[in-house]
Each structure stands twice: as C-alpha cells, then as structure tokens.
Protein backbone atom coordinates (compact mmCIF):
# COMPACT_ATOMS: atom_id res chain seq x y z
CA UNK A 1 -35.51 60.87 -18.54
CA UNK A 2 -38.53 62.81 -19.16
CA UNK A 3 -41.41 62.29 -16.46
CA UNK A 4 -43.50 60.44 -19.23
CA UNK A 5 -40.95 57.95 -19.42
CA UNK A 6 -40.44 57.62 -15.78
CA UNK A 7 -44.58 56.99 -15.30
CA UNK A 8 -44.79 54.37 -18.11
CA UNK A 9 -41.38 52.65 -16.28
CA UNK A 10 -43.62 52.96 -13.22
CA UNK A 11 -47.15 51.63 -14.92
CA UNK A 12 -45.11 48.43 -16.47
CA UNK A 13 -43.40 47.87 -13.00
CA UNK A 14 -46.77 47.81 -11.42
CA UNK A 15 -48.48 45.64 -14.31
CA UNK A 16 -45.99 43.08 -13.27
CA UNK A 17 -46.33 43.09 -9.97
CA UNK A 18 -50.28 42.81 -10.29
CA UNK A 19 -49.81 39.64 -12.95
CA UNK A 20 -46.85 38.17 -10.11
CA UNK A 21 -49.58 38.13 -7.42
CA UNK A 22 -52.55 37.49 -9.35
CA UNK A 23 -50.22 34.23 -10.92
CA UNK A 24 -48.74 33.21 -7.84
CA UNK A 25 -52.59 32.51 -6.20
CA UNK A 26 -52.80 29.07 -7.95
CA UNK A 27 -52.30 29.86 -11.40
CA UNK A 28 -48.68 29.85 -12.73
CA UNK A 29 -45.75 32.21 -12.37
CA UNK A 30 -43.70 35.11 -14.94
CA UNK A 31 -40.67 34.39 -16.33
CA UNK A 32 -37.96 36.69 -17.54
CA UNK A 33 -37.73 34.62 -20.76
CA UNK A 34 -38.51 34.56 -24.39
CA UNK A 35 -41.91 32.17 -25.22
CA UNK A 36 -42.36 30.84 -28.68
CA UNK A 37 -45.27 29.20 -30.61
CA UNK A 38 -43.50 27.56 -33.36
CA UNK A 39 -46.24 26.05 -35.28
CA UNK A 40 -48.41 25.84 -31.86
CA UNK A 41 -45.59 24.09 -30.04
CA UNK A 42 -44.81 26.21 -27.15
CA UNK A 43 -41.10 26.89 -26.63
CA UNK A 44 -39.38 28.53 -23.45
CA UNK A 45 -35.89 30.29 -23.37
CA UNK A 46 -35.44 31.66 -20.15
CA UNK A 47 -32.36 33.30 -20.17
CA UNK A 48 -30.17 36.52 -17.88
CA UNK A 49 -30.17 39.82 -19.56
CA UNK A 50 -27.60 39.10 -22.62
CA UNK A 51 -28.01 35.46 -23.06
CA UNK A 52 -29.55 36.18 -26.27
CA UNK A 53 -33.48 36.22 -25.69
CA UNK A 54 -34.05 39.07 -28.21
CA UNK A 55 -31.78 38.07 -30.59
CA UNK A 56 -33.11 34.36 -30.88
CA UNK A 57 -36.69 36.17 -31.30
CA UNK A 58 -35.66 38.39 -34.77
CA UNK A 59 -34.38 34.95 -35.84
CA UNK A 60 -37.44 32.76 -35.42
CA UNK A 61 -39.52 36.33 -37.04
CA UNK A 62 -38.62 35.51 -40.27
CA UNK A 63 -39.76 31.76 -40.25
CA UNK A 64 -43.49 31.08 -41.29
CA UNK A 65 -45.88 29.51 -38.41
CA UNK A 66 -44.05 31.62 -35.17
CA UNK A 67 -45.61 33.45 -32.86
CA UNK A 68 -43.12 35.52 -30.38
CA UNK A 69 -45.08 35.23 -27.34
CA UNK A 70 -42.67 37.82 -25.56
CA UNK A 71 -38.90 38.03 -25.31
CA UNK A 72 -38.86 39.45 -22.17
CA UNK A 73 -41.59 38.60 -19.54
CA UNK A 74 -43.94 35.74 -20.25
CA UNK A 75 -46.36 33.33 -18.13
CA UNK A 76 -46.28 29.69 -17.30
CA UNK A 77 -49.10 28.46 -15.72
CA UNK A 78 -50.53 25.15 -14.97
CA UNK A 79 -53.91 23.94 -15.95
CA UNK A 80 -55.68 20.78 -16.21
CA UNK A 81 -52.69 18.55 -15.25
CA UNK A 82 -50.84 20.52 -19.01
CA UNK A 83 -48.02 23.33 -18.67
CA UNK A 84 -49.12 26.41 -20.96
CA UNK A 85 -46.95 29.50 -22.13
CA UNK A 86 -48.39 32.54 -22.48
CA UNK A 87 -47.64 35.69 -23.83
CA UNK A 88 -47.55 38.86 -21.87
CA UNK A 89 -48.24 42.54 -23.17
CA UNK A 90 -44.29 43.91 -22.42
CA UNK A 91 -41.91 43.39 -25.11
CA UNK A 92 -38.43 43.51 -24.95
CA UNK A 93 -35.87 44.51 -27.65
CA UNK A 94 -37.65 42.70 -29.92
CA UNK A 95 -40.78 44.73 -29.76
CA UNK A 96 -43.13 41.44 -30.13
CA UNK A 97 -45.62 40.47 -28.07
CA UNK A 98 -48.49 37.60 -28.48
CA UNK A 99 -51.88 37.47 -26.36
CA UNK A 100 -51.66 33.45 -27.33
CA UNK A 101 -51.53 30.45 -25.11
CA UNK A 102 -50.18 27.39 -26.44
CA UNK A 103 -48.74 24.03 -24.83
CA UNK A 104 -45.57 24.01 -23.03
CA UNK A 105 -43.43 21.42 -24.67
CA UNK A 106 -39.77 22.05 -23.77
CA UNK A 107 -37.64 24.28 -21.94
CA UNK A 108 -34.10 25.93 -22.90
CA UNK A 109 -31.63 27.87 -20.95
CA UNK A 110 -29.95 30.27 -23.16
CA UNK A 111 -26.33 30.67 -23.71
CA UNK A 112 -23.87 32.30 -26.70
CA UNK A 113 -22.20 29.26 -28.28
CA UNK A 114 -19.66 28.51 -31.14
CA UNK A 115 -22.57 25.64 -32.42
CA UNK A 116 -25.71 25.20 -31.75
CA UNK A 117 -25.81 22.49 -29.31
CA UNK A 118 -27.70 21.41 -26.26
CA UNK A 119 -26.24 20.81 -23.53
CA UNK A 120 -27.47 18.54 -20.51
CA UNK A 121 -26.83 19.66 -16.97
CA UNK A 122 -27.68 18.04 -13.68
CA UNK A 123 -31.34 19.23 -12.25
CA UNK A 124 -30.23 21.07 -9.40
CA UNK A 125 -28.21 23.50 -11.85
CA UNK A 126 -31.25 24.12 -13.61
CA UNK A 127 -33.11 25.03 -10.68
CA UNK A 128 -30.82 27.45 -10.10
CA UNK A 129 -30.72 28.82 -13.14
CA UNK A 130 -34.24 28.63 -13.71
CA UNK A 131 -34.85 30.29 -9.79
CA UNK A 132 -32.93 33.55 -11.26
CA UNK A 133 -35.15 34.72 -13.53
CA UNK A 134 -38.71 34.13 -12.31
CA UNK A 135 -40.41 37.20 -10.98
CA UNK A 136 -41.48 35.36 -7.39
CA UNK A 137 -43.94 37.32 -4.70
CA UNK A 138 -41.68 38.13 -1.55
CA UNK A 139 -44.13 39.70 0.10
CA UNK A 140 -46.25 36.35 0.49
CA UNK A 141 -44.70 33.34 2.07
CA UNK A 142 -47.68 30.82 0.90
CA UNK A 143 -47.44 32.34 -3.33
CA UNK A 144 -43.61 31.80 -2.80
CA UNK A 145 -43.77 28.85 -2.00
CA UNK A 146 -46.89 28.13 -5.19
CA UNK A 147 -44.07 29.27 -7.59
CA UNK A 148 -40.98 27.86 -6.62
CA UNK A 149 -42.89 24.34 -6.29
CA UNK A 150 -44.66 25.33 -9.87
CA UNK A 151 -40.22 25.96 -11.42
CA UNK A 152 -39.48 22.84 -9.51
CA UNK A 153 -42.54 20.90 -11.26
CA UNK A 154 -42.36 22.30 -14.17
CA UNK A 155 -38.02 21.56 -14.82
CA UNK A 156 -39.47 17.70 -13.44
CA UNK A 157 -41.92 17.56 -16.30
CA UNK A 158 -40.98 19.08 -19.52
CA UNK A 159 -38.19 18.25 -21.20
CA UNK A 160 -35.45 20.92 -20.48
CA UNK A 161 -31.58 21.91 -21.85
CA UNK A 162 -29.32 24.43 -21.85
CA UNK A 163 -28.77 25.82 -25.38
CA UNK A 164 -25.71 26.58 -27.00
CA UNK A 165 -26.29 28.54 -30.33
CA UNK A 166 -24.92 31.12 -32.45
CA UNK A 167 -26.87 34.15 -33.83
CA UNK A 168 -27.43 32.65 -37.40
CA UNK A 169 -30.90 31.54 -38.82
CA UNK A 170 -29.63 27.88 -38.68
CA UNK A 171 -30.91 27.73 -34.81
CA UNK A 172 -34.23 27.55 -35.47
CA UNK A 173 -34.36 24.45 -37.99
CA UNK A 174 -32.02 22.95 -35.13
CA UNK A 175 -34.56 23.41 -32.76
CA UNK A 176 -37.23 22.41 -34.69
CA UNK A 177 -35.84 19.04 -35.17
CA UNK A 178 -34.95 18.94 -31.37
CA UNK A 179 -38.72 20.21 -30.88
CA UNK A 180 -40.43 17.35 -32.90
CA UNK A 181 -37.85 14.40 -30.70
C-alpha cells in the first residue's frame, strides 16, 4: 500500500476510536452495522463482515424517501428516554454516508436467506450477536460497562429479528411492511 493509504487507514482508525470514547461517556455506542432512514423511520442491520450490509444498502438506493445512514459504522445513542440512529462519516462498500439522526424503530440481524423472512431467536442469542459487532472502549471499565448496558437496553426495547433475505429489490417492500407492524 502506498503510505497515503496507510495514513488515511490510520486517520479513520483514530476517528473511531475518538467517536467510541466520546459515545461511551453517556451518550450511545458505534455499531458495525448498516442504519437506514426509510421515510424517517430509522432502521438497524447490524450484521459480521459478509452478512450482506452493503448489499442491502444499493438495494434500498434505488427506492424514493431512503437515506443510507452508513453501511458500515453507525451510532446509537440514547436521548430523552428515545433510541436514535445516526449516521457516521465512514462508508463502507456502499460509499454512502448520512449526517442524519432519525428514531430508532427496529433492529435486524443480517443473514443470506433463500426468502426473505424474519426469524425470532431467544434474547440471549441476540446479545451475542449484537455484543460482536459494537466497537466497545476496553481501555475504560466504567464506558464498558455504559455500552454493553446501552446493547442490552436497547435489544429490551426496540423491536428486534434476525433477517433472512435474498439480494433482490423485493426486501425492502418486505421490510417496509414489517416496519409499519
């Protein structure tokens, strides 16, 4: 890699870790996930490298009223009693970022699937799942403990599923109806 390359790897690696700590003091936590404003609902995919973050953004591009938040790093944070997604400034593969901030309404956990389905699963197996892919403070016993009891809250609160689904535009009109229930 050419040195450029190597310092803007380095500037977005300490970006993050800035936004971690500065989250993890009382405000919310990052997420390795994709956020979506789908006609100001807020919609979170959290999701592994591969589940299919990116690709489920370039499907929801194409649909009037969506704003990709991020499909790769985004914030949850907690204010006034109300879960809020926001959008960070590093994009994945999808190239897309959103400075917005809309309501949280429900939470997916990716997965490839032969339908587009959701799946319930018992809360501890969500935890898990969700426990993977935030971005957590290490370094700071009392923030660690902010942001795992923010995931914990936040999987109590807002309605949450794992999502089966199939890279075809027919995902999103699923998920609006399952957004509007």
């Amino acid at each position: 890699r050419p040195p450029e390359a190597e310092f803007d790897r380095g500037l977005r690696q300490f970006g993050e870790l800035l936004l971690v700590n500065l989250l993890s003091q009382g405000r919310g936590t990052l997420v390795h996930a994709l956020g979506v404003s789908d006609q100001g609902v807020g919609l979170l995919f959290i999701g592994r490298s591969g589940a299919g973050k990116t690709t489920l953004a370039n499907l929801y591009k194409s649909h009037a009223g969506v704003s990709i938040l991020g499909d790769e790093r985004v914030a949850v944070t907690k204010e006034g009693g109300q879960f809020w997604l926001s959008g960070t400034p590093w994009p994945g593969g999808g190239y897309a970022v959103s400075a917005d901030t809309v309501p949280l309404r429900k939470v997916f956990f990716l997965e490839h699937g032969t339908q587009n389905v959701l799946i319930s699963d018992r809360l501890i197996n969500l935890h898990g799942l969700c426990f993977q892919q935030l971005l957590l403070p290490f370094w700071n016993g009392e923030a660690l403990a902010f942001a795992l009891r923010l995931g914990e809250e936040l999987l109590s609160t807002i309605p949450t599923a794992r999502l089966a689904f199939v890279n075809d535009s027919r995902v999103i009109e699923f998920l609006r109806k399952e957004a509007q229930e």
